[in-house]
Protein backbone atom coordinates (compact mmCIF):
# COMPACT_ATOMS: atom_id res chain seq x y z
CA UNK A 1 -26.37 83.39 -20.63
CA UNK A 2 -23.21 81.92 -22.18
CA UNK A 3 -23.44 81.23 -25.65
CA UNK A 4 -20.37 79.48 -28.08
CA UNK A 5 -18.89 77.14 -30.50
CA UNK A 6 -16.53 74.91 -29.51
CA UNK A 7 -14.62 71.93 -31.34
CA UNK A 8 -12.49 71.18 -34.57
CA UNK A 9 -14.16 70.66 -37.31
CA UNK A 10 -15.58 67.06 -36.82
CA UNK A 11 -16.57 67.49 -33.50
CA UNK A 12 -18.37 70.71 -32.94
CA UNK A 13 -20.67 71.71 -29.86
CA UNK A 14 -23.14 74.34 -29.59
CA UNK A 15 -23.03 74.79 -25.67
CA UNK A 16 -25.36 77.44 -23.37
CA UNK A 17 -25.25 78.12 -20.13
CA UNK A 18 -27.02 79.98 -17.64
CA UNK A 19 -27.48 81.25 -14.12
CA UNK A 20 -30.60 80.19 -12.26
CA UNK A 21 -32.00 81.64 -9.20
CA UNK A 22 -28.47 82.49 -8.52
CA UNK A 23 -27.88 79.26 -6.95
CA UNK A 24 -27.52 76.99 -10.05
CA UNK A 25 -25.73 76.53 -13.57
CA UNK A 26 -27.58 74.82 -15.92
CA UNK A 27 -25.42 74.09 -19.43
CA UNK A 28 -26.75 72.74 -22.76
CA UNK A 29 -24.48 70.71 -24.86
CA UNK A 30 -25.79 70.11 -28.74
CA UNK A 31 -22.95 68.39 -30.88
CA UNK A 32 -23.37 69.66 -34.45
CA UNK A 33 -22.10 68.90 -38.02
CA UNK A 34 -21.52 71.94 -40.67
CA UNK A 35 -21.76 72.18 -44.04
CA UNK A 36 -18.79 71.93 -46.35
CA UNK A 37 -18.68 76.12 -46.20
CA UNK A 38 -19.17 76.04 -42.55
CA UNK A 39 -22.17 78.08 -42.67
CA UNK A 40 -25.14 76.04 -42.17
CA UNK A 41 -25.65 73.54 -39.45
CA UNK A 42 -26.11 70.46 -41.92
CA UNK A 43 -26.91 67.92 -38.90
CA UNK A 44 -27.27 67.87 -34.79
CA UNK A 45 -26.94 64.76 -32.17
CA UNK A 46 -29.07 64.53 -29.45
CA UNK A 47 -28.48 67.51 -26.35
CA UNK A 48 -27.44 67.05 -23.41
CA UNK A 49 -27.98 69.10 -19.72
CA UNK A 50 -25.26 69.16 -16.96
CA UNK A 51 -27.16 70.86 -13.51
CA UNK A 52 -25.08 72.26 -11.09
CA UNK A 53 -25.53 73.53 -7.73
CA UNK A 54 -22.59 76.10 -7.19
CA UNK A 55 -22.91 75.54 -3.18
CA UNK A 56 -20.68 77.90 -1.54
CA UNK A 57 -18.96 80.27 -3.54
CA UNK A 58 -14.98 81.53 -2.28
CA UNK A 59 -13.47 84.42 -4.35
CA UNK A 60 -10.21 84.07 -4.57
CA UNK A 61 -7.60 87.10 -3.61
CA UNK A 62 -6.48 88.47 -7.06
CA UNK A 63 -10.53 88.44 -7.72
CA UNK A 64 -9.41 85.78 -11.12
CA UNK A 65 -11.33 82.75 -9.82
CA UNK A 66 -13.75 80.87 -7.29
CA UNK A 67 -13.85 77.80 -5.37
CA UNK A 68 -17.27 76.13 -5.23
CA UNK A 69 -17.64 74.03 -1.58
CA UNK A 70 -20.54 71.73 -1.18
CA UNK A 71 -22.46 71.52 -4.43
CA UNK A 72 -23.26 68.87 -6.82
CA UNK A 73 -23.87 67.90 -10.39
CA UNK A 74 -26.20 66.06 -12.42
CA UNK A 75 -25.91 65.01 -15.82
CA UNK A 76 -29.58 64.66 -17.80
CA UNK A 77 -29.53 62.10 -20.87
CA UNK A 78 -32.03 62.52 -23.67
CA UNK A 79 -34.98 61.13 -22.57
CA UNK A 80 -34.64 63.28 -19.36
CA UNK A 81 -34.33 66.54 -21.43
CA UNK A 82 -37.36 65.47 -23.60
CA UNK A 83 -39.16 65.43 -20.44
CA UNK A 84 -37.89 68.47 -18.83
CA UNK A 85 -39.20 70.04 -22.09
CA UNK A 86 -42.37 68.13 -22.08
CA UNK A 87 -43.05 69.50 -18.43
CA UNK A 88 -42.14 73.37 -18.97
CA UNK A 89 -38.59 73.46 -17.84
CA UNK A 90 -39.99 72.10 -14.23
CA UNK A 91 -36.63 69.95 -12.61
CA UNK A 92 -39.44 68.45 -9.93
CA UNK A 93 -40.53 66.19 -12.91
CA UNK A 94 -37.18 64.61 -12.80
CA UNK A 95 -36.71 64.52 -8.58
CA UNK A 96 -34.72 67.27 -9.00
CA UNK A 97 -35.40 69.88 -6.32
CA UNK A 98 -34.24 73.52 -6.88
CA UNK A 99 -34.58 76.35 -3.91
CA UNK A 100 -35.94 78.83 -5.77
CA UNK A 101 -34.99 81.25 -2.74
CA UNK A 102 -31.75 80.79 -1.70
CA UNK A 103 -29.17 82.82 -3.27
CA UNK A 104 -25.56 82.35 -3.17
CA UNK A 105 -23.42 85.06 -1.84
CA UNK A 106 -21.05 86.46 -4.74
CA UNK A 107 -23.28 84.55 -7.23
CA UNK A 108 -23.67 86.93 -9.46
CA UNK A 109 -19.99 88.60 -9.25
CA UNK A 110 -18.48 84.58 -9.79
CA UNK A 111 -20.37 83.88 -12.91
CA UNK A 112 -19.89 86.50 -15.80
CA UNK A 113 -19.89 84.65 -18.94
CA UNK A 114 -17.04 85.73 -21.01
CA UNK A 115 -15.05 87.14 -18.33
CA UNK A 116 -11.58 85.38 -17.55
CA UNK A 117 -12.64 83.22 -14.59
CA UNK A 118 -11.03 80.16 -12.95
CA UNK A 119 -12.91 77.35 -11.03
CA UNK A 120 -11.18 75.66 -8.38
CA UNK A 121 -12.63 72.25 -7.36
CA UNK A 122 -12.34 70.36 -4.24
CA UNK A 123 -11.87 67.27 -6.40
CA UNK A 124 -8.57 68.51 -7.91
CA UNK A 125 -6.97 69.01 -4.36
CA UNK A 126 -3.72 67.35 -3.18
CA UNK A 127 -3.78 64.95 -0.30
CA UNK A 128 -3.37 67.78 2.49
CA UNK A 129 -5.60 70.14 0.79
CA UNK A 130 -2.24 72.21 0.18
CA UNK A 131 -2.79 72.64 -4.09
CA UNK A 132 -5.58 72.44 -6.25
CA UNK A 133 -6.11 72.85 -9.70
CA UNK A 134 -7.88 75.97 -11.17
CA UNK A 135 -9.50 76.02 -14.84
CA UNK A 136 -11.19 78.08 -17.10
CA UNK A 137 -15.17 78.68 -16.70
CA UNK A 138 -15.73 77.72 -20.15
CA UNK A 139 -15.10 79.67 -23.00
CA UNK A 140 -15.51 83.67 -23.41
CA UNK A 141 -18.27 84.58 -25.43
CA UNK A 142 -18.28 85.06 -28.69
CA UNK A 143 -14.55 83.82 -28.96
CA UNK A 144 -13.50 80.53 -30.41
CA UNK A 145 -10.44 78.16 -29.73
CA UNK A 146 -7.44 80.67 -31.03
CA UNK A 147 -8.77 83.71 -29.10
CA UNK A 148 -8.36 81.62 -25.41
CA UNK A 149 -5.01 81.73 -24.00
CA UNK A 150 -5.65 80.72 -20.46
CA UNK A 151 -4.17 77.69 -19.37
CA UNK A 152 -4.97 75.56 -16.04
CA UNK A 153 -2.78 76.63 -13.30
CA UNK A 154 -2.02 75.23 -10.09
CA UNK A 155 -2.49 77.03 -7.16
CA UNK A 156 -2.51 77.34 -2.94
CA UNK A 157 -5.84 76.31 -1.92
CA UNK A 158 -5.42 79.00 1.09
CA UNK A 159 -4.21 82.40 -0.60
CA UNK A 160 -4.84 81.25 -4.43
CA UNK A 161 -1.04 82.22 -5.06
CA UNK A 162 -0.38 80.82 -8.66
CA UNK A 163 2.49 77.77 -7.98
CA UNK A 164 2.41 76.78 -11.80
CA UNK A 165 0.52 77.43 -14.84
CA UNK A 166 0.14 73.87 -17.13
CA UNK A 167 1.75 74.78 -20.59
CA UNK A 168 -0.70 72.39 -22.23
CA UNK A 169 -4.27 72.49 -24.15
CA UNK A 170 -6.82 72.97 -20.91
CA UNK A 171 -9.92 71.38 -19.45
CA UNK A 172 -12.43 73.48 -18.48
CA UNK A 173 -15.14 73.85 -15.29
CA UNK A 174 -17.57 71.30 -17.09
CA UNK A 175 -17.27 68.56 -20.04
CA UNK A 176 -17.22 70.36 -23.26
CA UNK A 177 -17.71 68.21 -26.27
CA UNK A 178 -14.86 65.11 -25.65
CA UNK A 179 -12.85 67.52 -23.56
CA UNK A 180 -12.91 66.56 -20.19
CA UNK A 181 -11.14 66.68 -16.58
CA UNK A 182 -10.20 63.63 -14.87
CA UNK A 183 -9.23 63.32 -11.16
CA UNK A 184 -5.54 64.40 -11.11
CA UNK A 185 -3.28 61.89 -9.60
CA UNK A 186 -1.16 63.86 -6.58
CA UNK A 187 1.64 61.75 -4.91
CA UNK A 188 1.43 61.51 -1.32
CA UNK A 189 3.63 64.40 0.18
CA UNK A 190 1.98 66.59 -2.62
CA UNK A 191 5.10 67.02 -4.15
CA UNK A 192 4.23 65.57 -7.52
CA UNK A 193 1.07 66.12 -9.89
CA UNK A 194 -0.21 64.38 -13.10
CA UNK A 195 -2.52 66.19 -14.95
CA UNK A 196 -4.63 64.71 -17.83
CA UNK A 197 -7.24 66.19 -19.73
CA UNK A 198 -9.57 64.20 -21.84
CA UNK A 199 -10.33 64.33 -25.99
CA UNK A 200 -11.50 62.52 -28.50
CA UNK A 201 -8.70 59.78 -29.67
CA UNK A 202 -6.29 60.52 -27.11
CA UNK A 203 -5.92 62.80 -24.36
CA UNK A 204 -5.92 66.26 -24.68
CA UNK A 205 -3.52 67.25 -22.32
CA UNK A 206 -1.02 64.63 -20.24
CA UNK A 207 1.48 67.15 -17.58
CA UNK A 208 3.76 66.39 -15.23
CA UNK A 209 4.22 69.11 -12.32
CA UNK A 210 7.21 68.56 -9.85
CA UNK A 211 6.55 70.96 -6.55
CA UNK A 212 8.71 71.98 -3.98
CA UNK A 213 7.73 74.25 -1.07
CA UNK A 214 5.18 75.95 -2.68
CA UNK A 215 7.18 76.51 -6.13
CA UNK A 216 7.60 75.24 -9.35
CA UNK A 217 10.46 72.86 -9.97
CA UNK A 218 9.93 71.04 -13.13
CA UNK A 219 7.33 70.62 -15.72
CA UNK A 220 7.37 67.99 -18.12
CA UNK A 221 4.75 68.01 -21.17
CA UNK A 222 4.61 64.19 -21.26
CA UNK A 223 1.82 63.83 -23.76
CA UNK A 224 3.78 66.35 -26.16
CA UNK A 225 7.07 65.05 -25.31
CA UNK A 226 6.11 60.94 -25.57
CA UNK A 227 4.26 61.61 -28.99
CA UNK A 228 7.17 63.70 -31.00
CA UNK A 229 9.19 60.67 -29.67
CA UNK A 230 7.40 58.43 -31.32
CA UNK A 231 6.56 60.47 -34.19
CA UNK A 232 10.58 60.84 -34.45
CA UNK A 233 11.43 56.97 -34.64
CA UNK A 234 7.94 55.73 -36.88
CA UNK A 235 9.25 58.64 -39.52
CA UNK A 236 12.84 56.69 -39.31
CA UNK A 237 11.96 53.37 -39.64
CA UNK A 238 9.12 53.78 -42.42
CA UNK A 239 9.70 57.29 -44.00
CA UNK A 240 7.82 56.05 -47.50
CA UNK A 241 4.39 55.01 -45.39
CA UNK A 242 4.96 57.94 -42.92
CA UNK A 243 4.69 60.59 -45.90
CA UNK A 244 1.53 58.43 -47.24
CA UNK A 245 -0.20 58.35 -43.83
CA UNK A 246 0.62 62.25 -43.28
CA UNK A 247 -1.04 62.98 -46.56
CA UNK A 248 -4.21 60.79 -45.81
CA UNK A 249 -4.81 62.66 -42.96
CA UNK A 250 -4.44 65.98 -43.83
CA UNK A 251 -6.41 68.19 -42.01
CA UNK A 252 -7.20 66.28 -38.89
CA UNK A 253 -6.47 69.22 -36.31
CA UNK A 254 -4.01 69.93 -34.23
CA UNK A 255 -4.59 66.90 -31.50
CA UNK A 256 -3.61 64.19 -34.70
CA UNK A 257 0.76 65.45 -34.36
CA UNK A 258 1.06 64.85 -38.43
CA UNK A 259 -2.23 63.44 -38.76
CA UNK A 260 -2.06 60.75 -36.97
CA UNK A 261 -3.85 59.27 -33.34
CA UNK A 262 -1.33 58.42 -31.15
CA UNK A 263 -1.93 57.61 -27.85
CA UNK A 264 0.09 58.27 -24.65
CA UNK A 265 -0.85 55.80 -21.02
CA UNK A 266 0.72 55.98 -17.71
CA UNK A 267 0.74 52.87 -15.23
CA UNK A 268 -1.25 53.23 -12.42
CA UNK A 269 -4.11 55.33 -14.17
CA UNK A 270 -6.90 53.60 -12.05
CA UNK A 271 -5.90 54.80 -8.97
CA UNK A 272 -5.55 58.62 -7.90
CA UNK A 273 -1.40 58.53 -7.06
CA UNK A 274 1.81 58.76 -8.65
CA UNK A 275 4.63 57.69 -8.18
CA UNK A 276 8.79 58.05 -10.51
CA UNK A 277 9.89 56.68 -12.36
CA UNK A 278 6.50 56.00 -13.84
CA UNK A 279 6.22 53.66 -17.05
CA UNK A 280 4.79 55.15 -20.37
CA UNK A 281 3.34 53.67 -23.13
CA UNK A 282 2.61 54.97 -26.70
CA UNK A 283 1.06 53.84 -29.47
CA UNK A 284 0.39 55.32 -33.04
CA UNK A 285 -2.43 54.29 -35.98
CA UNK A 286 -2.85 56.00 -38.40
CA UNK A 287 -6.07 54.32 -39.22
CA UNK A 288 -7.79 54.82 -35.75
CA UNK A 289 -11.66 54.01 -37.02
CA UNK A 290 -9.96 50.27 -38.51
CA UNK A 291 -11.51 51.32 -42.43
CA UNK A 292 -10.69 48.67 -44.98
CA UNK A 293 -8.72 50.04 -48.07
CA UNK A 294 -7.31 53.12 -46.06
CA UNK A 295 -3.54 54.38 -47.79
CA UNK A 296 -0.73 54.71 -46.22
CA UNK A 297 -1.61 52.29 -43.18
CA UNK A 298 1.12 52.43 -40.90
CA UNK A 299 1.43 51.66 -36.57
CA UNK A 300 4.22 51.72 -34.27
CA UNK A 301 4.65 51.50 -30.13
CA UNK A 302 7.49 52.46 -27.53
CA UNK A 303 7.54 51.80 -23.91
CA UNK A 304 9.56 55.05 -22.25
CA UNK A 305 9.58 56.08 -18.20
CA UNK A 306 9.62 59.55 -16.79
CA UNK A 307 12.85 60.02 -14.52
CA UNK A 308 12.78 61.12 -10.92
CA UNK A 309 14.96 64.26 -12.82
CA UNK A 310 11.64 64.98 -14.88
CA UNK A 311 13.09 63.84 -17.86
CA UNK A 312 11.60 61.09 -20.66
CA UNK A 313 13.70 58.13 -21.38
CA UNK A 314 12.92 55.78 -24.32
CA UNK A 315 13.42 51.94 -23.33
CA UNK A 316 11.75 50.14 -26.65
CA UNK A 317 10.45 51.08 -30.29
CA UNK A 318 8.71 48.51 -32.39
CA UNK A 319 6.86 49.21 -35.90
CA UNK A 320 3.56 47.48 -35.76
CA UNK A 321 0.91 47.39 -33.27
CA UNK A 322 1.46 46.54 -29.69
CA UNK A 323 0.52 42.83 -28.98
């Protein structure tokens, strides 16, 4: 069983997973707030379950991650885990029906909780199956945040060979907390990839990979990149509410640049392509829950566009929010 901590400090998760019949993963998510001395859990939300049937399992050629073919998931809300508990752990109660019989081949050598693993998923493949996108089977145990240096990586779906690693905060094989995975958007000749991880406020993680026969050519940080830009031009224009804003919010982690939310869009993110120059809007609050009375209120927007070069162009600042 995996057990760990995972979060910032006003959005923790006690997570668990295990291996059952070695055929399934079953995770339990329990978001948790700590005392002031973060040593007692003070309160807890209600869990959640993820089920997973691993289908087939490929091992990869370096032996440093799988790819799971066939399987499914199924997320359980509340009243479903009350009733799995009510009935003894029994998934029939819920129409869930697990072979109790039918191991996987490499099951067991696949999932090793703390061990460096990567997952690739059929759903992060380009349009010809050429790349996909490995990440991290959760966290190791007994590590937290600082201790986890392994990034997600694009790869060859045929030999595994590593094409780029994402220099950006990662998702992982399943949801953890607000950190999630979203379909990656691949242009058609699979020559470009964005890559955006979920959080809280604002994404996580927002990468642009440019690939040419099977290598690396660019890599543009866009969330990173688009942020300090506006982070840049907001300081400028309004240094005296910047500095009041920045103190406010103190403390907020490392995904609020200075303390504040700012928020980084694409065009095009309903759909699963991409396409350059692509548009880019950001926006920045520093106020992002809208409280009455809050110092140092301050907002600001620019419109930018990634260049067919890879690079970020700024084509408007305003202070203020975006109308």
């Amino acid at each position: 069983m995996g057990f760990f901590i995972k979060g910032v400090p006003d959005r923790l998760c006690v997570s668990l997973t295990a291996g059952l019949y070695r055929h399934y993963l079953v995770s339990l998510d329990i978001p948790i707030k700590l005392t002031a001395d973060r040593r007692v859990i003070a309160s807890w939300k209600e869990p959640s379950i993820e089920v997973e049937d691993v289908g087939e399992i490929i091992i990869a050629e370096d032996d440093q991650g799988y790819t799971t073919k066939g399987g499914w998931e199924k997320k359980l809300d509340y009243s479903q885990f009350k009733a799995l508990r009510e009935h003894g752990g029994d998934f029939s109660a819920l129409g869930i029906t697990l072979d109790r019989d039918q191991p996987i081949k490499d099951f067991d050598r696949a999932w090793r909780p703390g061990h460096p693993d990567y997952v690739l998923r059929a759903s992060t493949f380009s349009p010809r199956k050429r790349y996909g996108v490995q990440v991290p089977f959760e966290y190791p145990v007994g590590t937290d945040d600082d201790d986890d240096d392994r990034k997600d990586r694009v790869v060859e779906v045929g030999s595994g060979r590593l094409v780029a690693v994402l220099d950006a905060v990662p998702g992982y094989n399943r949801r953890l907390n607000f950190n999630a995975v979203t379909p990656p958007r691949w242009s058609p000749d699979e020559a470009l990839l964005l890559w955006k991880v979920d959080g809280k406020w604002n994404p996580d993680a927002l990468v642009m990979v440019k690939i040419h026969e099977g290598r690396e050519v660019w890599q543009l940080n866009l969330l990173k990149t688009a942020q300090q830009a506006l982070l840049r031009r907001t300081k400028a224009a309004a240094a005296e509410k910047y500095l009041a804003a920045k103190k406010a919010n103190a403390g907020n982690g490392s995904a609020f640049p200075d303390g504040f939310t700012v928020f980084v869009s694409t065009d095009g993110e309903d759909g699963r392509t991409v396409a350059l120059p692509l548009n880019v809007r950001v926006d920045l609050t520093a106020n992002p829950k809208i409280t009455d009375g809050y110092p140092g209120v301050l907002e600001s927007h620019l419109d930018g566009v990634v260049t067919k070069e890879g690079e970020f162009v700024i084509e408007r600042f305003h202070l203020g929010p975006r109308k």
